[in-house]
C-alpha atoms as a PDB file:
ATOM      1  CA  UNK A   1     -22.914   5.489  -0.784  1.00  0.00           C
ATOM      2  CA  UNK A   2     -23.687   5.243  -4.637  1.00  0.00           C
ATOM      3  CA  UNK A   3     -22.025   8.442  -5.478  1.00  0.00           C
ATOM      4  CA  UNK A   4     -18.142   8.096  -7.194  1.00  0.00           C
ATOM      5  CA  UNK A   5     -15.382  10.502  -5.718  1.00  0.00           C
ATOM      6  CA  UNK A   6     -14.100  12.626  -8.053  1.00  0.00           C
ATOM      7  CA  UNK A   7     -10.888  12.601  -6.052  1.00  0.00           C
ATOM      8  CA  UNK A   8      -9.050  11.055  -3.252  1.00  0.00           C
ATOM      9  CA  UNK A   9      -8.814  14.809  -1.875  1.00  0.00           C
ATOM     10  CA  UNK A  10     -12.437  15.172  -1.724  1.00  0.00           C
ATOM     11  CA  UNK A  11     -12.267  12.074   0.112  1.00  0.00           C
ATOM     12  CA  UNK A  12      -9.929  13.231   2.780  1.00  0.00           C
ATOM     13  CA  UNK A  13     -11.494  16.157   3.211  1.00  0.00           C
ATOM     14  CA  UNK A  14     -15.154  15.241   3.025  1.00  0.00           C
ATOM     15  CA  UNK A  15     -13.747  12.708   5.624  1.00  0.00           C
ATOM     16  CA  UNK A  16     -12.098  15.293   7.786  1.00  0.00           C
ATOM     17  CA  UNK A  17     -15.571  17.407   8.269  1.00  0.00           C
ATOM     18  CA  UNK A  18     -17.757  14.711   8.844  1.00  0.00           C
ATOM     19  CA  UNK A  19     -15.098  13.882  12.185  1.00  0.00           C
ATOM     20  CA  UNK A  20     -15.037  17.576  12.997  1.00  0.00           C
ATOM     21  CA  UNK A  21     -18.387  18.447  13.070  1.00  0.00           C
ATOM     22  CA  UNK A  22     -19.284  14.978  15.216  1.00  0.00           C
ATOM     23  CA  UNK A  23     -17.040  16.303  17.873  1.00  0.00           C
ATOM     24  CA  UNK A  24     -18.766  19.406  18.410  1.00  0.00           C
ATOM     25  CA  UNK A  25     -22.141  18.281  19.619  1.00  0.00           C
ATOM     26  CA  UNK A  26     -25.596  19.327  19.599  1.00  0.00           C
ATOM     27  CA  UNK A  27     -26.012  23.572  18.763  1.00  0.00           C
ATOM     28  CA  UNK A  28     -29.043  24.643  20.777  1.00  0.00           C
ATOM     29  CA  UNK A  29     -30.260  28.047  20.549  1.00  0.00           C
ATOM     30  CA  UNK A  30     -31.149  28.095  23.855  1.00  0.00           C
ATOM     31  CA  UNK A  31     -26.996  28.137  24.634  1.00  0.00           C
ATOM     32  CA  UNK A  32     -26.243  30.153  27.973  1.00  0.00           C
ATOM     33  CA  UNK A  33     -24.870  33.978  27.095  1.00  0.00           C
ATOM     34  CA  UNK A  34     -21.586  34.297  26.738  1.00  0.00           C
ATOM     35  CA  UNK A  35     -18.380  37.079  27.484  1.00  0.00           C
ATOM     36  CA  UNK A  36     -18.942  39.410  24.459  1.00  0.00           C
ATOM     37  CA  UNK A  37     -15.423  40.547  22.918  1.00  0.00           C
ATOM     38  CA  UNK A  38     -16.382  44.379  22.278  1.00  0.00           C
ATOM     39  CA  UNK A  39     -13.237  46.521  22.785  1.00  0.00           C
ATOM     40  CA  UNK A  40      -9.424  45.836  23.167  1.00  0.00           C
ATOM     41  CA  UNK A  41      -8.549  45.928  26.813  1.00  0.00           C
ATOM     42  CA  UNK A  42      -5.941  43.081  26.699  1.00  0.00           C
ATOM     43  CA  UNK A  43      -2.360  44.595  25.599  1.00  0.00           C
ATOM     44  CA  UNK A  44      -3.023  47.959  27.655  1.00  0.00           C
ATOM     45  CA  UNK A  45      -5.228  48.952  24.585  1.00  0.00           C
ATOM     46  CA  UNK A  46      -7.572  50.566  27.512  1.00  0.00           C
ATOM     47  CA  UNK A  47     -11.514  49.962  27.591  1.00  0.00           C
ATOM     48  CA  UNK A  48     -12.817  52.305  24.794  1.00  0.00           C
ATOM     49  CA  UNK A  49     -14.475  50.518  21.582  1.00  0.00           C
ATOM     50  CA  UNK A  50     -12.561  49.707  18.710  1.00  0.00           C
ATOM     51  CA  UNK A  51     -12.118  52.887  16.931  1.00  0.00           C
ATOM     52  CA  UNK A  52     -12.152  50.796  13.012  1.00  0.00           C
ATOM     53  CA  UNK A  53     -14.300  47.813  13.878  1.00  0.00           C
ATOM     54  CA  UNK A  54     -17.966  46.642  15.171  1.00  0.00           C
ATOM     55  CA  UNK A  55     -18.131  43.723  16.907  1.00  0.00           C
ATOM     56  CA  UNK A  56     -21.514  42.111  17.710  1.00  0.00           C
ATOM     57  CA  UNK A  57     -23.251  39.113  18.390  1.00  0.00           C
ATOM     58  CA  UNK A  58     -24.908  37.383  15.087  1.00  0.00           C
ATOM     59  CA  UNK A  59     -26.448  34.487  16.936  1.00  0.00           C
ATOM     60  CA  UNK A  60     -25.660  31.653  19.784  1.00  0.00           C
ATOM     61  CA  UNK A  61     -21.679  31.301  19.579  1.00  0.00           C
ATOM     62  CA  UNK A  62     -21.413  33.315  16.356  1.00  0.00           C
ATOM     63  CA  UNK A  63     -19.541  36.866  15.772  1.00  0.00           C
ATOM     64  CA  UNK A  64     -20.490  39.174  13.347  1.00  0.00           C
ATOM     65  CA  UNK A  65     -16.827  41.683  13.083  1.00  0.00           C
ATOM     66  CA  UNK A  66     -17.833  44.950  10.546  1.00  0.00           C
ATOM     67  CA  UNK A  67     -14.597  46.356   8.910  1.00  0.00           C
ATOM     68  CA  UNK A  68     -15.995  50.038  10.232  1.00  0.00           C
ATOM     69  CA  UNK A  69     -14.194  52.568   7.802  1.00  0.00           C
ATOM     70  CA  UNK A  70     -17.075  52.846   5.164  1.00  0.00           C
ATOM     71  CA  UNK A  71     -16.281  56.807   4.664  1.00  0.00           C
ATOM     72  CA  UNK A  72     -12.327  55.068   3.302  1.00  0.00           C
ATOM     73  CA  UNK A  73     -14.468  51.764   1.832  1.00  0.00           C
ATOM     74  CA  UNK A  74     -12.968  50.065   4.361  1.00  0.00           C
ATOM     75  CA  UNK A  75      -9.464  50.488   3.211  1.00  0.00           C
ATOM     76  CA  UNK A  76      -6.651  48.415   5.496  1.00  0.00           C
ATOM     77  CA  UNK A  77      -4.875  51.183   7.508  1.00  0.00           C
ATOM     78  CA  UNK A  78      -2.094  50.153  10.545  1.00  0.00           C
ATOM     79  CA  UNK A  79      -5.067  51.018  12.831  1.00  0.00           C
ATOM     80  CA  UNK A  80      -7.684  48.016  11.261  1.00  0.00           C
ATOM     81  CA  UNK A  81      -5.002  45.392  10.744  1.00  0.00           C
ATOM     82  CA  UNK A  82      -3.720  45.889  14.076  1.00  0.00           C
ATOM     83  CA  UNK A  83      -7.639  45.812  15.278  1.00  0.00           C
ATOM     84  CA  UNK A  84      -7.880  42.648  13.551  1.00  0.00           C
ATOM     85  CA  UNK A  85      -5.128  41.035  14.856  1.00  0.00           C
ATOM     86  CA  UNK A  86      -6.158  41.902  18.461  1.00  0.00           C
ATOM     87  CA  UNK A  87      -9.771  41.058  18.098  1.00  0.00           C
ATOM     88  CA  UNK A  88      -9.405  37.703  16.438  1.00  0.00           C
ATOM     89  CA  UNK A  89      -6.791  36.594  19.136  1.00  0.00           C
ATOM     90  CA  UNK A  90      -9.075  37.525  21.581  1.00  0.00           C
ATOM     91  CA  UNK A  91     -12.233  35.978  19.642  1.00  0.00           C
ATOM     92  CA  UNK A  92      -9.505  32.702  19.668  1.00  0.00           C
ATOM     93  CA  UNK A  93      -9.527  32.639  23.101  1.00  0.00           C
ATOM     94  CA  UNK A  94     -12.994  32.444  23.624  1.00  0.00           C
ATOM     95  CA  UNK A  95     -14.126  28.498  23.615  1.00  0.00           C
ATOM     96  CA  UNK A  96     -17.708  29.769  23.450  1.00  0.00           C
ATOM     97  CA  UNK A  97     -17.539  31.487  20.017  1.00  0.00           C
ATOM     98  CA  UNK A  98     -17.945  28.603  16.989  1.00  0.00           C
ATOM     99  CA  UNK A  99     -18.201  31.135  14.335  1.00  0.00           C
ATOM    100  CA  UNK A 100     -17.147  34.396  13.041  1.00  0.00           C
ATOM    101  CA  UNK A 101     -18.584  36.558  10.056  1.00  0.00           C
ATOM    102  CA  UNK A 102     -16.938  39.319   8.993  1.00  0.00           C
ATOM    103  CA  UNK A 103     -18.232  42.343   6.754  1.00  0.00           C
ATOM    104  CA  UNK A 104     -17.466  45.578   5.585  1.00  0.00           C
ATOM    105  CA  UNK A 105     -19.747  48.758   6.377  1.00  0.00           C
ATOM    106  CA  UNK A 106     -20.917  50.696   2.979  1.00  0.00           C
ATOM    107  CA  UNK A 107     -20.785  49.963  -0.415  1.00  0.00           C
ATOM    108  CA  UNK A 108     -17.891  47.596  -0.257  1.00  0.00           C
ATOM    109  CA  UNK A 109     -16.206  44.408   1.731  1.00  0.00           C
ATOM    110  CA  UNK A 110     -12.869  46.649   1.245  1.00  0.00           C
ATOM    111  CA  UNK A 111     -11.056  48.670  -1.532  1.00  0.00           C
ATOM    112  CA  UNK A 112      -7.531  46.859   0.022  1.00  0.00           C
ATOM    113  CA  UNK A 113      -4.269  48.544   1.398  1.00  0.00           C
ATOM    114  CA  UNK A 114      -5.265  51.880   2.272  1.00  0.00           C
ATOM    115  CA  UNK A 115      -1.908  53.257  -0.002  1.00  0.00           C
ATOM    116  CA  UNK A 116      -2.640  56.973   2.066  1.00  0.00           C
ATOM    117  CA  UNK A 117      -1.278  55.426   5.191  1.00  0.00           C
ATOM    118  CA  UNK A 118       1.863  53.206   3.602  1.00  0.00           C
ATOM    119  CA  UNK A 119       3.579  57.140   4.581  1.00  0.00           C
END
């Protein structure tokens, strides 16, 4: 009310949010604990922790997932994108998570395609 829309777009869209978040009810931080998506056991990956990625809780129904390769600056190898892959299907099928916020360990977010491993 009073403000002009720069753009039918920015309409839509601020439309679009305002239905999305009304559908997710109240946040409390007081949430019961939930399953906590650690290592990659679907797939026959076995129970032992990611070997290029930290998963850990950042608050109630939020994810914190650390690229974990700081020594490479977090360079994409076959190993982490197949790690991500798995771990964000699995975060998917977890109704309890809302969020996810993902970092890189070290210096750097990541230094890209890790060109070493390309073969």
């Amino acid at each position: 009310p009073g403000r002009t829309e720069r753009s039918p777009m920015a309409a839509a869209l601020r439309g679009r949010l305002r239905r999305l978040v009304s559908t997710l009810g109240p946040v409390t931080a007081a949430a019961a604990p939930r399953p906590l998506v650690l290592h990659p056991t679907p797939r026959g990956m076995g129970t032992g922790a990611w070997q290029t990625l930290l998963v850990t809780p950042s608050g109630p129904h939020v994810l914190h997932v650390e690229l974990n390769r700081p020594d490479k600056r977090n360079a994409l190898n076959s190993t982490l994108w197949r790690e991500l892959r798995e771990c964000f299907r699995d975060i998917t099928d977890d109704a309890s998570c809302r969020a996810v916020v993902l970092s890189g360990a070290g210096k750097l977010f990541t230094a890209g395609i890790d060109l070493g491993d390309l073969g």
